[in-house]
Protein backbone atom coordinates (compact mmCIF):
# COMPACT_ATOMS: atom_id res chain seq x y z
CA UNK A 1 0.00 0.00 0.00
CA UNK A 2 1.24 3.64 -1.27
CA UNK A 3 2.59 5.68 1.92
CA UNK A 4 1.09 8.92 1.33
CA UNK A 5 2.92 12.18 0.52
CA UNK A 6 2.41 14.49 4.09
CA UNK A 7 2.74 18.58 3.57
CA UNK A 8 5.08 19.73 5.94
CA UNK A 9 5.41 23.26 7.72
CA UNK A 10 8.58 25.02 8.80
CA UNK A 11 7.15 26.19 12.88
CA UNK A 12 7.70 29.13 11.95
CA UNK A 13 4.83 28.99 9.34
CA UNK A 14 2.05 30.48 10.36
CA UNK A 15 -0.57 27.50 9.39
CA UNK A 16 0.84 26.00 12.53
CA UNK A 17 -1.76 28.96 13.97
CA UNK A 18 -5.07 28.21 11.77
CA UNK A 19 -4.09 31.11 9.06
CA UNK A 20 -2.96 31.11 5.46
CA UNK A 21 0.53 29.83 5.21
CA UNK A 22 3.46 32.12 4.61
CA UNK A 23 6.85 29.32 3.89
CA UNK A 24 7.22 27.13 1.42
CA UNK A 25 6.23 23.92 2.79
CA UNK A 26 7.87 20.54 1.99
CA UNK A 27 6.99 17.32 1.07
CA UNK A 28 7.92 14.22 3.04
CA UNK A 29 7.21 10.44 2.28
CA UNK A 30 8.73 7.03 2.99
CA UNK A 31 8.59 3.73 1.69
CA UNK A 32 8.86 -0.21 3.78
CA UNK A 33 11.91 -1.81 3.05
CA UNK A 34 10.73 -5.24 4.20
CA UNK A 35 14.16 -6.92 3.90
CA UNK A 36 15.70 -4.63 6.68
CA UNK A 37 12.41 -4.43 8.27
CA UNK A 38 12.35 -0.71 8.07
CA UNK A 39 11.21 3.26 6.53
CA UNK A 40 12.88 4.70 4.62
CA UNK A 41 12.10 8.71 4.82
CA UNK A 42 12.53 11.25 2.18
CA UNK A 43 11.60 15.17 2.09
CA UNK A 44 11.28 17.12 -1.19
CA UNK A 45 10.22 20.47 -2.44
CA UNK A 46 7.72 19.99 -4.40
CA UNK A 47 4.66 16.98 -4.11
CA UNK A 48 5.79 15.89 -7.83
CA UNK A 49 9.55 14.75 -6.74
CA UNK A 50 8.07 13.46 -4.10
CA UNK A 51 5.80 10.94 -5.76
CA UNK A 52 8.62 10.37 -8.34
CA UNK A 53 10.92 9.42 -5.52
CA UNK A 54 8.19 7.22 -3.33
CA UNK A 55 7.75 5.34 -7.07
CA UNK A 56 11.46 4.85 -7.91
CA UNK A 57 11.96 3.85 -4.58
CA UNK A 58 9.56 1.03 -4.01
CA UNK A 59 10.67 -0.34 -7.71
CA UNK A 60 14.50 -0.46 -6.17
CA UNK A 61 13.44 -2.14 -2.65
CA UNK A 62 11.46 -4.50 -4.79
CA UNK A 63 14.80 -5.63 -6.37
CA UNK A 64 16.65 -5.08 -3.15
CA UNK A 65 18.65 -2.50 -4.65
CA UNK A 66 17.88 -0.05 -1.87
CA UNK A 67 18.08 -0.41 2.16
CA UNK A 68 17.08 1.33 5.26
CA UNK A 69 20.22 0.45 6.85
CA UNK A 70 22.98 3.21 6.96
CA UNK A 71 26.21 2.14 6.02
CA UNK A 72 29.35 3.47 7.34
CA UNK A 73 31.89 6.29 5.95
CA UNK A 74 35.05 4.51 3.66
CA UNK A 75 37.16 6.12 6.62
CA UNK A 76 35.07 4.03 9.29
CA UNK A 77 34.86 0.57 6.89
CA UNK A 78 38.94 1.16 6.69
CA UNK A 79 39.39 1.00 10.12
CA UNK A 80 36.92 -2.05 10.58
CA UNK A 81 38.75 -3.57 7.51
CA UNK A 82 42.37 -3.35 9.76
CA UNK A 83 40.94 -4.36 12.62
CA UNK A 84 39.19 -7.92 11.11
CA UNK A 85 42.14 -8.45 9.00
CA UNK A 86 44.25 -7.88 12.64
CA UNK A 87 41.23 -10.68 14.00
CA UNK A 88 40.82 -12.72 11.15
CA UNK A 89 37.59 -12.20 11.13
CA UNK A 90 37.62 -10.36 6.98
CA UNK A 91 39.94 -13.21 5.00
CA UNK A 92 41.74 -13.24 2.01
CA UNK A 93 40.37 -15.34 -1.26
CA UNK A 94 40.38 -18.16 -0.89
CA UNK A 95 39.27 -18.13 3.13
CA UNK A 96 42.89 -17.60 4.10
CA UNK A 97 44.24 -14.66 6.96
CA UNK A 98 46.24 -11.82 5.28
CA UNK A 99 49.44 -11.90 6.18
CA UNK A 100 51.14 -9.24 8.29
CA UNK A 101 53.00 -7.30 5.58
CA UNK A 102 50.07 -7.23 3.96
CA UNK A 103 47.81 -5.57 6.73
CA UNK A 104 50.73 -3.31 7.66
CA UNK A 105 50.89 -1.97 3.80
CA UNK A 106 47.12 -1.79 3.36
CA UNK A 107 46.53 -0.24 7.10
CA UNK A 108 49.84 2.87 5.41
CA UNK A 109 48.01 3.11 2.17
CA UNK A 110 44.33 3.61 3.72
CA UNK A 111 46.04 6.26 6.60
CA UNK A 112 48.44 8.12 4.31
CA UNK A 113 46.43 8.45 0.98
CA UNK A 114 42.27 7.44 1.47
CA UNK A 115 41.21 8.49 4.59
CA UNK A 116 42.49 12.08 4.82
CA UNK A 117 40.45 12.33 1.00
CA UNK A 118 37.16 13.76 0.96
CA UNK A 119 35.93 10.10 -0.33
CA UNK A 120 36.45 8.78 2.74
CA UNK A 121 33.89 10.94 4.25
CA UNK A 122 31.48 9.58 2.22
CA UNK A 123 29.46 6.57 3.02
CA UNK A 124 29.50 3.52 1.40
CA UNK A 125 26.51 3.51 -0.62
CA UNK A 126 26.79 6.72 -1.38
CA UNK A 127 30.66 6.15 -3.35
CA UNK A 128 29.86 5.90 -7.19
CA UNK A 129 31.77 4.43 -10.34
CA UNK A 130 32.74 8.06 -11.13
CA UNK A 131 33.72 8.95 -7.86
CA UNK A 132 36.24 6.67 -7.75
CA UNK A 133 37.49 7.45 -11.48
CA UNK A 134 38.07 11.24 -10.31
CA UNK A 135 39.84 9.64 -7.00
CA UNK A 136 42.34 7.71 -9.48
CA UNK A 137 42.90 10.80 -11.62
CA UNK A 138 43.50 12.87 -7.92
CA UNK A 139 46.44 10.72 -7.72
CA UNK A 140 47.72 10.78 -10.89
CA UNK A 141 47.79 14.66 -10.16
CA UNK A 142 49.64 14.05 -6.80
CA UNK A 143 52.50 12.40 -9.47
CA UNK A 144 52.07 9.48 -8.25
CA UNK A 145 53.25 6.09 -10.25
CA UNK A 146 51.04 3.70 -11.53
CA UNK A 147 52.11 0.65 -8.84
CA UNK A 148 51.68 3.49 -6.12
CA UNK A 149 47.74 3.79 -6.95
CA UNK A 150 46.95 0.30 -7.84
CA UNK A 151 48.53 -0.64 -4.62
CA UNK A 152 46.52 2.54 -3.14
CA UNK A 153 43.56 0.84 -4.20
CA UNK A 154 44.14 -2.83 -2.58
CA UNK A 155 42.60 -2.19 0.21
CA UNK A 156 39.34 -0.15 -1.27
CA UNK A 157 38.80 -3.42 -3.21
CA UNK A 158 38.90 -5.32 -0.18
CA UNK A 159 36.20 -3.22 1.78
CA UNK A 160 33.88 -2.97 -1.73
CA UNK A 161 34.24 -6.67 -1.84
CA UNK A 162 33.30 -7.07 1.93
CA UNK A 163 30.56 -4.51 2.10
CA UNK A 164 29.23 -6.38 -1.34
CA UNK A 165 29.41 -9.43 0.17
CA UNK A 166 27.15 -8.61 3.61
CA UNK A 167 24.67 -6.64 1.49
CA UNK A 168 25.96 -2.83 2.81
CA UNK A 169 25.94 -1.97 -1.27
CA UNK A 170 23.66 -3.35 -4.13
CA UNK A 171 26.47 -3.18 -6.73
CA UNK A 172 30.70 -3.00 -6.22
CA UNK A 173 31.01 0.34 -7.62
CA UNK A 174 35.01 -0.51 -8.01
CA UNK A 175 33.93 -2.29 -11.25
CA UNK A 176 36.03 -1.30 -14.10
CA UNK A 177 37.31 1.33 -12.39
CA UNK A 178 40.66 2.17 -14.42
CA UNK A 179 43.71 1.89 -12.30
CA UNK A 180 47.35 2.10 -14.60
CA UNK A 181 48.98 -0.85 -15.54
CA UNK A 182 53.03 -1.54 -15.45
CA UNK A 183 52.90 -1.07 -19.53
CA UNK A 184 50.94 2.04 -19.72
CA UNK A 185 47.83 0.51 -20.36
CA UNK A 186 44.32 0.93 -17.95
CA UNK A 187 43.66 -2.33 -15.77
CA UNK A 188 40.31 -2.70 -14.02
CA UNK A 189 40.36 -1.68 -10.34
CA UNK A 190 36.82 -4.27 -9.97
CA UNK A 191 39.30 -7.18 -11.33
């Protein structure tokens, strides 16, 4: 059943009083995300946005493309991501523990060049394809060489394929993301 579209008034507004309104009210709606047991709330300017919204919406929690659960920032899954590869509780491929190189290069790469980004304030779901195209072209910019960023990205893989993997995104957004390869030539970050 369609969750209807409420009309919302700043307090200020002085319908709040019984006379004519005198703000631009907003429009707020939600929709049941059955899988996570939850609402989902939106608020929009106009009724028409908000209807287009409430529709889209139920057609992606249908496919389970969209979820009431908030995920965290890339800064906060990078610290989670040190401390179960520290616990061996987030394995490598093939259900083996990283080894400690390993979690000491990816735990430098995440503190030194992701989390002091502006990506990293973002939250999972919310990190695109194109956001992490611009990222890569950031650190080309910064001059640095091609093993420097694929190695840079290691770890971002890792918590994409994690967060993936428990349902915290619909779709790896690290999927042909182009990293450079030793010849010159564009490998896939997703591969």
């Amino acid at each position: 059943m369609p969750e209807a579209i409420r009309t919302r008034h700043a307090r200020s507004c002085a319908s709040r009083t019984g006379q004519r309104c005198n703000r631009t009210p907003s429009h707020a709606t939600s929709v049941y995300i059955a899988a996570d047991r939850k609402k989902v709330r939106r608020s929009f300017p106009t009724q028409t946005a908000a209807r287009a919204w409430q529709r889209d919406s139920r057609v992606k929690a249908d496919r389970g493309t969209l979820r009431a659960i908030r995920t965290p920032t890339l800064a906060a899954a990078a610290e989670d991501l040190i401390e179960g590869m520290k616990d061996n509780s987030v394995r490598a491929r093939g259900d083996k523990p990283f080894r400690a190189p390993v979690i000491r290069e990816y735990e430098s790469m995440l503190r030194r060049r992701v989390v002091p980004t502006p990506l990293a304030k973002k939250r999972l779901s919310q990190i695109t394809h194109a956001d992490l195209v611009y990222f890569v072209r950031d650190l080309h910019r910064q001059g640095l060489s091609p093993s420097s960023i694929r190695n840079t990205f290691d770890p971002i893989r890792v918590i994409f394929r994690e967060a993936a993997e428990v349902g915290l995104v619909p779709a790896n957004p690290m999927g042909g993301a182009a990293t450079p390869e030793r010849n010159g030539e564009a490998s896939r970050a997703g591969h």
